[in-house]
N, C-alpha and C. Protein backbone atom coordinates (compact mmCIF):
# COMPACT_ATOMS: atom_id res chain seq x y z
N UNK A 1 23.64 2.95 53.98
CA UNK A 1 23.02 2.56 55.23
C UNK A 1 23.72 1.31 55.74
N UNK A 2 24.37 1.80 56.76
CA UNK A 2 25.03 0.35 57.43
C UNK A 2 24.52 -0.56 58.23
N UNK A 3 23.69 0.41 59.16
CA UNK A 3 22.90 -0.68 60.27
C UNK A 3 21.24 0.06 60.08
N UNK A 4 20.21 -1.11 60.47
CA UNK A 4 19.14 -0.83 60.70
C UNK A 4 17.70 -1.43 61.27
N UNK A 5 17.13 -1.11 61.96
CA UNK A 5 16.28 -2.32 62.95
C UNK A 5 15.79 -2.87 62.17
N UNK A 6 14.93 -3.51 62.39
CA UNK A 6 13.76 -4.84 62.55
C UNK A 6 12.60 -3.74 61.80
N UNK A 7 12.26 -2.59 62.80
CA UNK A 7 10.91 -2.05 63.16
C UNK A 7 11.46 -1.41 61.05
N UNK A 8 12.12 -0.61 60.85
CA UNK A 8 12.71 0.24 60.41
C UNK A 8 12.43 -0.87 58.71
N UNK A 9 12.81 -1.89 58.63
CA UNK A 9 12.99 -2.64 57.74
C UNK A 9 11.48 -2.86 57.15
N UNK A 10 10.67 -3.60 58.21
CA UNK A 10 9.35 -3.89 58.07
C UNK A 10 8.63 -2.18 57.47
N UNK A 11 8.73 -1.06 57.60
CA UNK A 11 8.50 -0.32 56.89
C UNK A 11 8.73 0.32 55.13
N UNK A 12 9.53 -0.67 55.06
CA UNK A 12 10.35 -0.08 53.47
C UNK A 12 9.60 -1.44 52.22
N UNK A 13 8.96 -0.62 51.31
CA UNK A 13 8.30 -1.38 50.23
C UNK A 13 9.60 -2.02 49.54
N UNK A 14 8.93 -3.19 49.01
CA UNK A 14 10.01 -3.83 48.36
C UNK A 14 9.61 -3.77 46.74
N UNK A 15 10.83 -3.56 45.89
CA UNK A 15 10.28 -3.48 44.48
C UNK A 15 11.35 -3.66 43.53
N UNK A 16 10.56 -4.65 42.28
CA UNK A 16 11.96 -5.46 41.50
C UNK A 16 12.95 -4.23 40.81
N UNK A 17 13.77 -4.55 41.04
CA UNK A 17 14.78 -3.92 40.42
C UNK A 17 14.43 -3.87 38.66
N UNK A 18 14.70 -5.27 37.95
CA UNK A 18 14.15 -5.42 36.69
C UNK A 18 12.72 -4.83 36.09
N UNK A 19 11.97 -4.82 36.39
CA UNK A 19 10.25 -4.25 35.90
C UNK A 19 9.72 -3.63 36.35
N UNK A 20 10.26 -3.23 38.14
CA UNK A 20 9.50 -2.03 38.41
C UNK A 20 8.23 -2.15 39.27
N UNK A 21 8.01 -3.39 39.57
CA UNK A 21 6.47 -3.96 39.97
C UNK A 21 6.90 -3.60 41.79
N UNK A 22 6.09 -3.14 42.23
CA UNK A 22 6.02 -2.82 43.98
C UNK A 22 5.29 -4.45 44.46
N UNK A 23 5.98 -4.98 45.03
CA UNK A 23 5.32 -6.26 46.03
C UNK A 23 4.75 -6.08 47.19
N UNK A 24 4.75 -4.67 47.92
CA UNK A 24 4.51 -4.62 49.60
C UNK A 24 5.87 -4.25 49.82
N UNK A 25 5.31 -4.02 51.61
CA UNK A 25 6.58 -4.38 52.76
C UNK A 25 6.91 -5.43 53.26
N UNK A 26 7.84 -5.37 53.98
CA UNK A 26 8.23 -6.27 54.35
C UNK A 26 7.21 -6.79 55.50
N UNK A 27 7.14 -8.12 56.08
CA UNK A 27 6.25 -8.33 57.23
C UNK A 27 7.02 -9.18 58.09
N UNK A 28 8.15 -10.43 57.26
CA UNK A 28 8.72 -11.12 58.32
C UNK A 28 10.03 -10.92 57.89
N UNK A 29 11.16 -12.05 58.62
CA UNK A 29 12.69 -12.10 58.26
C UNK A 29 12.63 -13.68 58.37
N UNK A 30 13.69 -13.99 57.91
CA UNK A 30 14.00 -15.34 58.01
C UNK A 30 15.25 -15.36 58.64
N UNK A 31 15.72 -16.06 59.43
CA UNK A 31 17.02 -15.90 60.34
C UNK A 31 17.34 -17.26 60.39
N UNK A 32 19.05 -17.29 60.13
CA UNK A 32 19.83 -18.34 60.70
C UNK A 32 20.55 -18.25 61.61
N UNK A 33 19.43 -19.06 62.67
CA UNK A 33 20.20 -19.40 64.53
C UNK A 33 21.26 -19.62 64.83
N UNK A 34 22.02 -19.86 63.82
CA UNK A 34 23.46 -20.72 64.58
C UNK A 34 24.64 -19.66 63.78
N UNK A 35 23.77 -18.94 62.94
CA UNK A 35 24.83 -17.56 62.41
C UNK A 35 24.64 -16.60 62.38
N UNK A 36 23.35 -16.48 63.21
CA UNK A 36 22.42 -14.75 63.59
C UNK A 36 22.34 -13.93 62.51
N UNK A 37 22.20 -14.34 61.27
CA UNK A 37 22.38 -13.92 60.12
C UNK A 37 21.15 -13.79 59.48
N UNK A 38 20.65 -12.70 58.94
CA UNK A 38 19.25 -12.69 57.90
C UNK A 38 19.56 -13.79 56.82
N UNK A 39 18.45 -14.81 56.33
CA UNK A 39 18.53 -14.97 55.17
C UNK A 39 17.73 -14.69 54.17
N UNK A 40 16.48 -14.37 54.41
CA UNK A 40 15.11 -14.18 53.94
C UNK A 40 14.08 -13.04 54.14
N UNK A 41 13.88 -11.88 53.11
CA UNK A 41 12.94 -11.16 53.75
C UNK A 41 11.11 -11.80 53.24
N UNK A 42 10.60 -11.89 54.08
CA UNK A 42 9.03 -12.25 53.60
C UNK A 42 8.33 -11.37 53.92
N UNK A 43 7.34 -11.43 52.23
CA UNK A 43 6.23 -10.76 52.27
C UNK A 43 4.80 -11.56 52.45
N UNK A 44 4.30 -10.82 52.88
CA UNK A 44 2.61 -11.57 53.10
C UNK A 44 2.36 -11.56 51.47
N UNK A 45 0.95 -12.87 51.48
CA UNK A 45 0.70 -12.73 49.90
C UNK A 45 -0.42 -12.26 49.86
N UNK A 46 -0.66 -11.50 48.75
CA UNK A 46 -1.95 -10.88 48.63
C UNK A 46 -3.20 -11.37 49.08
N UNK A 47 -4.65 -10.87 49.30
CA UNK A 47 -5.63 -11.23 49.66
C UNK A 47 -6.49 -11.90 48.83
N UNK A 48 -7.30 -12.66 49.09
CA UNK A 48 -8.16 -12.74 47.81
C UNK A 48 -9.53 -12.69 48.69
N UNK A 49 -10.46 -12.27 47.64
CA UNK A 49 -12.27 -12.26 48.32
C UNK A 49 -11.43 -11.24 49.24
N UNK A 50 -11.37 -10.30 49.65
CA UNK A 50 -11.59 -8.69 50.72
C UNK A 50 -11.07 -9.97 51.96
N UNK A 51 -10.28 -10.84 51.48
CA UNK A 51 -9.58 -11.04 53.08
C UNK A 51 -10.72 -12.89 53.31
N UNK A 52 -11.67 -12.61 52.89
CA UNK A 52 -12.07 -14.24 53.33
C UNK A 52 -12.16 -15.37 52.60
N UNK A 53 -11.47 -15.10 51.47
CA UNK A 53 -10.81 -16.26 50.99
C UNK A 53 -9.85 -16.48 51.12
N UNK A 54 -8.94 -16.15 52.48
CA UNK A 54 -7.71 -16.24 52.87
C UNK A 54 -6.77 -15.04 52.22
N UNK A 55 -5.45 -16.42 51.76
CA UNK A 55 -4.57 -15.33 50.47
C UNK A 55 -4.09 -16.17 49.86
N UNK A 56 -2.97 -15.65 49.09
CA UNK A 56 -2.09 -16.36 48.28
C UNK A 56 -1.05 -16.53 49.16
N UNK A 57 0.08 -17.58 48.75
CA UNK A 57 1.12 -17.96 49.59
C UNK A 57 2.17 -16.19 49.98
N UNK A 58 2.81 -16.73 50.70
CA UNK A 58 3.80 -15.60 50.68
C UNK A 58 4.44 -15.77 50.24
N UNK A 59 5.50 -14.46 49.94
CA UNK A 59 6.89 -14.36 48.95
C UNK A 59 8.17 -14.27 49.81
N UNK A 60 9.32 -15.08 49.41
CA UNK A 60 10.46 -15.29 50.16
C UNK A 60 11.62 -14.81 49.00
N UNK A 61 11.79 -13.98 49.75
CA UNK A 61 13.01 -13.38 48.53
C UNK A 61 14.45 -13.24 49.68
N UNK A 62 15.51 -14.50 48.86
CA UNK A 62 16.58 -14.64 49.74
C UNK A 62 17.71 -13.23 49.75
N UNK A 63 18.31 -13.57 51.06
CA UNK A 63 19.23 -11.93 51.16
C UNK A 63 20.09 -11.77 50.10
N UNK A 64 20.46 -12.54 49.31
CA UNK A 64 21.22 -12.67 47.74
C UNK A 64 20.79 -11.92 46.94
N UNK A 65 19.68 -12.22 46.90
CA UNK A 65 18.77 -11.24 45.96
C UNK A 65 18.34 -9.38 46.21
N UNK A 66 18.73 -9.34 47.43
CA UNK A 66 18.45 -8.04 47.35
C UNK A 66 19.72 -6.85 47.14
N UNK A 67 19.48 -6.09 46.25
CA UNK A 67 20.64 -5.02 45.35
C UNK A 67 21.05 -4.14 46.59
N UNK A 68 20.01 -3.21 47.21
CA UNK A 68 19.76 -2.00 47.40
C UNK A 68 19.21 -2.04 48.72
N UNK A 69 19.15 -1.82 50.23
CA UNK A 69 18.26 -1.26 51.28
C UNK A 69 18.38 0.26 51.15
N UNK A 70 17.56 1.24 50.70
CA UNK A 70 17.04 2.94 50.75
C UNK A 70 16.65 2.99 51.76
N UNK A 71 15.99 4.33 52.01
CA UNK A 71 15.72 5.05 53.19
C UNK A 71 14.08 4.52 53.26
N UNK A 72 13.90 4.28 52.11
CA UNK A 72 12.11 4.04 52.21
C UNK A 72 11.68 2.96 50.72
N UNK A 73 12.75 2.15 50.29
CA UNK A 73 12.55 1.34 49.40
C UNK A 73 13.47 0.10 49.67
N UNK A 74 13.33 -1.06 48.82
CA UNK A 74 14.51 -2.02 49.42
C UNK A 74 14.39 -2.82 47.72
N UNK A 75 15.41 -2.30 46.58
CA UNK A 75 15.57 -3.34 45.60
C UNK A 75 16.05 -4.65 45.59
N UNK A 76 15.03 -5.61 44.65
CA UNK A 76 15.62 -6.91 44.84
C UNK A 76 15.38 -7.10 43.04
N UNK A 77 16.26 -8.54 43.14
CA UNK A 77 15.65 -9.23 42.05
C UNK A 77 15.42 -10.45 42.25
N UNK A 78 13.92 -10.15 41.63
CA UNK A 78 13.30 -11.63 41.79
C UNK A 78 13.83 -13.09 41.07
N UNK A 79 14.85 -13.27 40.81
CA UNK A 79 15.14 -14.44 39.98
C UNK A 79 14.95 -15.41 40.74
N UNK A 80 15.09 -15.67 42.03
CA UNK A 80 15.14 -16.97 42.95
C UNK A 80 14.46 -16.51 44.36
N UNK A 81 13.26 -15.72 43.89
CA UNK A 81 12.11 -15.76 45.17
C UNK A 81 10.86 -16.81 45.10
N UNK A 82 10.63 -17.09 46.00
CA UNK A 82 9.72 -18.29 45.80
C UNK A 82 8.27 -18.47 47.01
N UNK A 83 7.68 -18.97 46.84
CA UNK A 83 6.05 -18.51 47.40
C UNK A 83 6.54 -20.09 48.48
N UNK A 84 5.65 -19.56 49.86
CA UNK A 84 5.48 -20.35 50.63
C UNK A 84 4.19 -20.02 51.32
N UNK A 85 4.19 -21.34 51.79
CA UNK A 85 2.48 -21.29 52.41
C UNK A 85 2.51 -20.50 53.77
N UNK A 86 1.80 -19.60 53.84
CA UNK A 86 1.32 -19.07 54.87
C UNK A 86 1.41 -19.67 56.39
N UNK A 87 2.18 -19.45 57.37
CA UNK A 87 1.95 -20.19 58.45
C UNK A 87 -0.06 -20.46 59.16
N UNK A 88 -0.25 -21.68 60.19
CA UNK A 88 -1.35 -21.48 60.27
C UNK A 88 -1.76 -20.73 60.82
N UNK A 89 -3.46 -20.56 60.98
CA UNK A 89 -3.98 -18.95 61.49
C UNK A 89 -3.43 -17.65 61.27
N UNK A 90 -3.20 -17.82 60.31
CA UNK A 90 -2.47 -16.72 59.52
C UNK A 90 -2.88 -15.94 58.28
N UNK A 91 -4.24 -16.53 57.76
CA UNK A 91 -4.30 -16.99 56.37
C UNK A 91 -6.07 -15.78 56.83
N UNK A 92 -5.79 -14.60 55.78
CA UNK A 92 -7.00 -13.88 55.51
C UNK A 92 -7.55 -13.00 56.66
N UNK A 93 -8.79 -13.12 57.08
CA UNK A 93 -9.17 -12.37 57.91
C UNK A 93 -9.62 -13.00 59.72
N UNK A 94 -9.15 -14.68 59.49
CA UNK A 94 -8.97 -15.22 60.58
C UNK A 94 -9.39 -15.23 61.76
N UNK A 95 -8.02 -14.17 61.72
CA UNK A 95 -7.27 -13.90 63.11
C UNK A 95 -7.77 -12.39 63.51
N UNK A 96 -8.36 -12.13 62.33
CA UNK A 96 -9.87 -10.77 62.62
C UNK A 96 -10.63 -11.33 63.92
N UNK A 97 -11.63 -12.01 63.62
CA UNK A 97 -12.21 -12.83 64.47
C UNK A 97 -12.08 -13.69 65.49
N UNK A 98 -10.77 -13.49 65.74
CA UNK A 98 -10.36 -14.17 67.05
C UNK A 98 -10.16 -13.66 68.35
């Protein structure tokens, strides 16, 4: 696969290469402006309490790390992914209620 959207990407589960564990899809990208270049795919972090205890941070797994983009999977390895905080109003079921 040489080229592929945005929409197309955000559909494909991501899952470690090493152990096998499924993390989700994708939800954001991380982009560098001045080299239009992906660097980061992010995942939302899990829920906790059914969504109203917010969540856990999200997962940032840099474009280094990923082996493989498939038709409907995207291998990475996690050696140097790392949790970041949730942007605000972002966090649980929120933005349900808004």
């Amino acid at each position: 696969m040489d080229n592929c959207c945005l929409n197309d990407l955000f559909r494909k589960e991501v899952i470690d290469i090493d152990s096998g564990k499924k993390y989700g899809c994708v939800c954001d990208v991380e982009v560098n402006v001045c080299s239009g270049r992906l660097t980061a795919l992010i995942l939302f972090g899990k829920y906790k309490m059914w969504g109203f205890g917010g969540r856990e941070d999200d997962l940032r797994i840099p474009w280094e790390d990923i082996v493989v983009i498939g038709d409907e999977t995207i291998l990475v390895k996690m050696d140097r992914c790392s949790r970041i905080k949730p942007p605000k109003g972002k966090k649980g079921m929120d933005s349900f209620f808004r």
